[in-house]
C-alpha atoms as a PDB file:
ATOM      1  CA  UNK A   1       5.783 -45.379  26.997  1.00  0.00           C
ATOM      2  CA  UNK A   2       6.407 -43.388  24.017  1.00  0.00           C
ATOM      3  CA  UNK A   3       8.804 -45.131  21.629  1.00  0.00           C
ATOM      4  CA  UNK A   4      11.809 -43.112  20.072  1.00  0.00           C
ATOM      5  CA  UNK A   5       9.990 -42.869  16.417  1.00  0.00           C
ATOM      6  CA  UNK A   6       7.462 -40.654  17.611  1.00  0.00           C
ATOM      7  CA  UNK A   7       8.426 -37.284  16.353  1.00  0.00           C
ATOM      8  CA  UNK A   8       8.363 -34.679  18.621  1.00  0.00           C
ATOM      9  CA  UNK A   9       6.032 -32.213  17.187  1.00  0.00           C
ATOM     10  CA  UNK A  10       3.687 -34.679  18.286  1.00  0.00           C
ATOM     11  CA  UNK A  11       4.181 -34.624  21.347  1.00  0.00           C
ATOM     12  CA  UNK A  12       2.070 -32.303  23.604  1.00  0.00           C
ATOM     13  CA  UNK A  13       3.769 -29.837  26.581  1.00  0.00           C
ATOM     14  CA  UNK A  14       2.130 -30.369  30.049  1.00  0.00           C
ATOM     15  CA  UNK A  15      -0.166 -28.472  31.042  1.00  0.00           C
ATOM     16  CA  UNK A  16      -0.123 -25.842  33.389  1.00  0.00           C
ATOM     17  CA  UNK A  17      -1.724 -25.644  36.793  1.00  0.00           C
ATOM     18  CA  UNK A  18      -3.482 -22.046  37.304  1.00  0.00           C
ATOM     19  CA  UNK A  19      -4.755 -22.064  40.429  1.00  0.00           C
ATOM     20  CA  UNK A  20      -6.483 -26.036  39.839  1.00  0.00           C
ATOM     21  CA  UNK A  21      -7.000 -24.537  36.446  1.00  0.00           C
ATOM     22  CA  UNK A  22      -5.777 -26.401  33.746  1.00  0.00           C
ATOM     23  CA  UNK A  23      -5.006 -24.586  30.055  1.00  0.00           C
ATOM     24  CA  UNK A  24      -3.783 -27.793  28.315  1.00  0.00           C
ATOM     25  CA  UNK A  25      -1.202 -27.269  25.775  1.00  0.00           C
ATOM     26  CA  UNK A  26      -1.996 -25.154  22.350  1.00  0.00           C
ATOM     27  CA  UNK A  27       0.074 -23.655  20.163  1.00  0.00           C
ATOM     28  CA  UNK A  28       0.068 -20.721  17.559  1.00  0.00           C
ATOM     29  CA  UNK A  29      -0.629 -23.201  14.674  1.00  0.00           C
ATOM     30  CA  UNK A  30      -3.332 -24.213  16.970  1.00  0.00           C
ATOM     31  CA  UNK A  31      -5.046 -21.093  17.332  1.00  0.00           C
ATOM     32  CA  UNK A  32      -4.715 -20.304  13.859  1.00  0.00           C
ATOM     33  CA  UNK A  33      -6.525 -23.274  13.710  1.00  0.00           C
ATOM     34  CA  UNK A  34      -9.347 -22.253  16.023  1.00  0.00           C
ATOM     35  CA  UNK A  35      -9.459 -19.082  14.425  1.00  0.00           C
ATOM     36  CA  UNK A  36     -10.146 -20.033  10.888  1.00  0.00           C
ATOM     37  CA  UNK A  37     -12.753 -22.464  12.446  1.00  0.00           C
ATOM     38  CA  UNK A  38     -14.376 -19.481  13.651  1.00  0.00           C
ATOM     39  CA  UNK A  39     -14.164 -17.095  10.629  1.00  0.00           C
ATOM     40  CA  UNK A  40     -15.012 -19.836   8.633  1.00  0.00           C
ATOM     41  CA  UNK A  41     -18.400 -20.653  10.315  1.00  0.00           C
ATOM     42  CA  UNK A  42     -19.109 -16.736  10.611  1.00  0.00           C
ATOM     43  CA  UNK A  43     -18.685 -16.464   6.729  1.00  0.00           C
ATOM     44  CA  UNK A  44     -20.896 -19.947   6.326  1.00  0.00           C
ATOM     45  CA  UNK A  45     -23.210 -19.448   9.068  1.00  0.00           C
ATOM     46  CA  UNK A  46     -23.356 -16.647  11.426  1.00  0.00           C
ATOM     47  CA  UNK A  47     -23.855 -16.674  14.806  1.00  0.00           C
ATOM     48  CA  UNK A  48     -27.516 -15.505  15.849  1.00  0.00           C
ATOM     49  CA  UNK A  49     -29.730 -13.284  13.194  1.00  0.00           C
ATOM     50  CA  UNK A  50     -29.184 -10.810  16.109  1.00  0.00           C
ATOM     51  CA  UNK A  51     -25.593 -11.089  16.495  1.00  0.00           C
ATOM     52  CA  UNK A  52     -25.175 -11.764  12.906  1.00  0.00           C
ATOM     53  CA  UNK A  53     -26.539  -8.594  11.493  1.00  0.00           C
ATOM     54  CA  UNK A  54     -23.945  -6.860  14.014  1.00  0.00           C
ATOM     55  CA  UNK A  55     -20.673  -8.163  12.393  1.00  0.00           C
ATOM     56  CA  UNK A  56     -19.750  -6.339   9.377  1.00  0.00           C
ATOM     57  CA  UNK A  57     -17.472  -6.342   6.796  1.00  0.00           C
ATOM     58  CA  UNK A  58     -15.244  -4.297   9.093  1.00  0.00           C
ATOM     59  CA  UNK A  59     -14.743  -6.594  11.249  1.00  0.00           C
ATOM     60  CA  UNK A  60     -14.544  -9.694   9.174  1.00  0.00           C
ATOM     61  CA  UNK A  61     -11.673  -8.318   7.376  1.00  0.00           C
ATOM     62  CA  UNK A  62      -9.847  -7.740  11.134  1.00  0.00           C
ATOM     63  CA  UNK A  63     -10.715 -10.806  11.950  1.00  0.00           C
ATOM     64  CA  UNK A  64      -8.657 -12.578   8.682  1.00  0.00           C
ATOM     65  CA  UNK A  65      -5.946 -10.034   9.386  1.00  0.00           C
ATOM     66  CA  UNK A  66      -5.319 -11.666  13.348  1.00  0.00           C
ATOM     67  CA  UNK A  67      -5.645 -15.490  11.356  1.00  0.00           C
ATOM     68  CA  UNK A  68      -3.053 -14.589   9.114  1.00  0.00           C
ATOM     69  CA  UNK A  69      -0.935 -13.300  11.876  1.00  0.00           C
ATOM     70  CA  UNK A  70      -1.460 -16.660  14.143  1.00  0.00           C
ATOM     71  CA  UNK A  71      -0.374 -18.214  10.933  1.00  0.00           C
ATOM     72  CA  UNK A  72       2.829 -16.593  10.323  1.00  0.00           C
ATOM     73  CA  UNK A  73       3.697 -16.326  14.232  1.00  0.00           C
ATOM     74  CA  UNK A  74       3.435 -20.577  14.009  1.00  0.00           C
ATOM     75  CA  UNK A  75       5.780 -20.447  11.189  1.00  0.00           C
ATOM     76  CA  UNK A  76       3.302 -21.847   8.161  1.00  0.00           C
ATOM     77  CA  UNK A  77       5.193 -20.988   5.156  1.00  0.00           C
ATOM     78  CA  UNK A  78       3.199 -23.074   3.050  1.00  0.00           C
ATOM     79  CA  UNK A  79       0.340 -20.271   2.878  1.00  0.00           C
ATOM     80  CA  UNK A  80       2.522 -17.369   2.327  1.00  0.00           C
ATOM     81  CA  UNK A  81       4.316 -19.631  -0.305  1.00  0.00           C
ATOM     82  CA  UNK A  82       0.392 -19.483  -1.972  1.00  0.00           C
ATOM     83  CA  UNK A  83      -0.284 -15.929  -1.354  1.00  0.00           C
ATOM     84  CA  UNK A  84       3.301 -14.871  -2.919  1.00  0.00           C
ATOM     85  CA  UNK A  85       2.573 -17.321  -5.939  1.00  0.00           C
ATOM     86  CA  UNK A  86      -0.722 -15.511  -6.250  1.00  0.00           C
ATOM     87  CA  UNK A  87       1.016 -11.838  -5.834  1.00  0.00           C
ATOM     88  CA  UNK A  88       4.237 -13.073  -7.588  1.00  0.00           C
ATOM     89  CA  UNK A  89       4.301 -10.123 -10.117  1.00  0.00           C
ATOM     90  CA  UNK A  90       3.287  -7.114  -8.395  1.00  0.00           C
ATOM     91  CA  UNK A  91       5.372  -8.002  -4.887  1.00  0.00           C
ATOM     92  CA  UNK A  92       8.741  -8.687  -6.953  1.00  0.00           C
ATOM     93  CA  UNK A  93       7.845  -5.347  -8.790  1.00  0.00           C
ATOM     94  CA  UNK A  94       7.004  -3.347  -5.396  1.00  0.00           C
ATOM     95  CA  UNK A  95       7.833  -5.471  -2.662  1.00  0.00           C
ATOM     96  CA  UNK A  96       5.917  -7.582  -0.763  1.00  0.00           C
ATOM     97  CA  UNK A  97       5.145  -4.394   2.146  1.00  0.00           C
ATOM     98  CA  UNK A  98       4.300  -1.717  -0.708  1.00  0.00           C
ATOM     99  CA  UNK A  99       1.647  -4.500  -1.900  1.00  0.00           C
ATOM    100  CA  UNK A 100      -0.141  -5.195   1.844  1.00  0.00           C
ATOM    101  CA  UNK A 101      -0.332  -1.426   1.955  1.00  0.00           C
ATOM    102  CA  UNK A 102      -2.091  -1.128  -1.251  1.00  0.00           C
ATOM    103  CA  UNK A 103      -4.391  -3.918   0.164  1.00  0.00           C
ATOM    104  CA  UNK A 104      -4.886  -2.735   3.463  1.00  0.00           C
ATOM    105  CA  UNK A 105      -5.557   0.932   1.373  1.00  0.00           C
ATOM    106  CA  UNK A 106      -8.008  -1.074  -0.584  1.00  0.00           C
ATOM    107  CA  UNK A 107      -9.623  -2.494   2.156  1.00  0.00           C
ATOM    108  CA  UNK A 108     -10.118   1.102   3.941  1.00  0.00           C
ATOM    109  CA  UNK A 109     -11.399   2.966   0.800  1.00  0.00           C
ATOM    110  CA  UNK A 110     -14.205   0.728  -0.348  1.00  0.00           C
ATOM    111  CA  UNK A 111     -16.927  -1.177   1.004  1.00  0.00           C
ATOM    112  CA  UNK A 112     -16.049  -5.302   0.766  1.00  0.00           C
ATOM    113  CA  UNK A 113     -18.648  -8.641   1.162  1.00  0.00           C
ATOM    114  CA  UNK A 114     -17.869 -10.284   3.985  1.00  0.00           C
ATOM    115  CA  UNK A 115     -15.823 -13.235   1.819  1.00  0.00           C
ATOM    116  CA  UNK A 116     -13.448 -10.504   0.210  1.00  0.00           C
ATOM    117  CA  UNK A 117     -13.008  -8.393   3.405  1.00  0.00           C
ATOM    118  CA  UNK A 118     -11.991 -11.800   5.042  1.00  0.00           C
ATOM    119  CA  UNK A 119      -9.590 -12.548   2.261  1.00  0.00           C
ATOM    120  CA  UNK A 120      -8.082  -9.422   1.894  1.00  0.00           C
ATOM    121  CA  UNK A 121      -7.381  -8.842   5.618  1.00  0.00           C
ATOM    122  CA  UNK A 122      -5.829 -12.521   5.746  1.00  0.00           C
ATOM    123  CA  UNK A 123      -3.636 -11.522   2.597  1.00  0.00           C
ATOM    124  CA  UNK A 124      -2.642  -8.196   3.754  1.00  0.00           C
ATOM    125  CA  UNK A 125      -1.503  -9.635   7.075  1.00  0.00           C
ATOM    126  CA  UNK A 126       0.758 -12.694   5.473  1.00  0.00           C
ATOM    127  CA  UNK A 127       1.967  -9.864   2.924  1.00  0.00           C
ATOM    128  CA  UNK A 128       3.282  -7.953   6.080  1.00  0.00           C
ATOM    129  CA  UNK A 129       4.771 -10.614   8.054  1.00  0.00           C
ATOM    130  CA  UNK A 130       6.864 -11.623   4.638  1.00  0.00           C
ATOM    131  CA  UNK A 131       7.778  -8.229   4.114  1.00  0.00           C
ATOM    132  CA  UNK A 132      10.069  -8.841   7.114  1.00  0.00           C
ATOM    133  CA  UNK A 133      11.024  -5.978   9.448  1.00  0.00           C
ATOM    134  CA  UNK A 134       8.830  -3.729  11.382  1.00  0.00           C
ATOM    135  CA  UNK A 135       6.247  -4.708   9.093  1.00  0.00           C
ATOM    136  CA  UNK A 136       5.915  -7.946  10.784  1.00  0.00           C
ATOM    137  CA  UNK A 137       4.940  -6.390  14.374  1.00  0.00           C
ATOM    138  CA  UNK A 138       1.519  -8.087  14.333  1.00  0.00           C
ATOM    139  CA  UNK A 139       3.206 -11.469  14.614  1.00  0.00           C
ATOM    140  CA  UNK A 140       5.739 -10.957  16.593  1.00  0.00           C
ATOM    141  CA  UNK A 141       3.303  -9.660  19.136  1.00  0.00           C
ATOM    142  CA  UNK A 142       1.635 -12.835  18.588  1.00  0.00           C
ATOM    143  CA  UNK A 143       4.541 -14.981  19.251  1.00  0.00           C
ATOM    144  CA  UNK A 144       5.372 -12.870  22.055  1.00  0.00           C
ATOM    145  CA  UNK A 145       2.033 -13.503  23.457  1.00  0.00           C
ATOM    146  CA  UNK A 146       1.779 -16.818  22.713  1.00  0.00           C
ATOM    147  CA  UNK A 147       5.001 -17.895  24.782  1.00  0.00           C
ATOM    148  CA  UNK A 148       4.085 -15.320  27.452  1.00  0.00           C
ATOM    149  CA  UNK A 149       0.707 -16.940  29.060  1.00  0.00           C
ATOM    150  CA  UNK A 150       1.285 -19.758  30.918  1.00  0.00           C
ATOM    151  CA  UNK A 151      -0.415 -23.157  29.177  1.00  0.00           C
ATOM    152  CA  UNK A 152      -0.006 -22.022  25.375  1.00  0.00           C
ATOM    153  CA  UNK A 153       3.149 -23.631  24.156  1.00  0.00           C
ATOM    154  CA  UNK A 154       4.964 -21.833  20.962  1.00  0.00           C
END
């Protein structure tokens, strides 16, 4: 029996019973989680020489774009706290959505290594979400996803 000091972010939801298939419980924060695990060992590395020659820069910089976005749709302030420390200057000068367009112009307009296409995507994508409004969308369509399939908790 679980005692009455045990927070409750620690405590998981039930699972959910898809036709005798259980999901478990996971979260956003979770599969942010996952999803830096991923990019992470794609940077480090790669899949398969064969599949590895396949994923460009392209993609890599999607790919931090959607981990940013799990990462503001679970509500971690702590790394948009970073990013805006890092982008103090110019997003109090042009706002923090003027800034993730330059980024995401950058990002477009030149070819990127794999590291800075990552990091750029993943800034771009926090840069949005703080920028508030419709600039958010990718993470609210996160959230919104999140708490629609059955087994993912938010």
């Amino acid at each position: 029996m679980l005692s009455s000091a045990v927070p409750a972010t620690f405590l998981a939801a039930p699972a959910s019973d898809l036709g005798g298939f259980s999901l478990g419980a996971i979260t956003a924060g979770g599969l942010a989680a996952v999803a830096s695990a991923a990019v992470i060992f794609l940077l480090k590395k790669g899949v398969n020489p064969k599949i590895d020659r396949h994923i460009k820069w392209e993609h890599l910089a999607g790919a931090g774009f959607v981990t940013g976005n799990l990462y503001a749709a679970a509500g971690w302030d702590a790394i948009a706290a970073l990013i805006h420390g890092l982008t103090s200057a110019p997003a109090a000068a042009w706002g923090s959505g003027a800034l993730a367009l330059i980024i995401s112009a950058w990002i477009g307009l030149r070819t990127h290594s794999r590291w800075r296409a990552t990091i750029l995507g993943f800034t771009a994508s926090v840069l949005f979400d703080t920028a508030g409004g419709w600039w958010s969308f990718g993470a609210i369509i996160i959230v919104k996803v999140v708490h629609s399939i059955p087994g993912l908790g938010g």
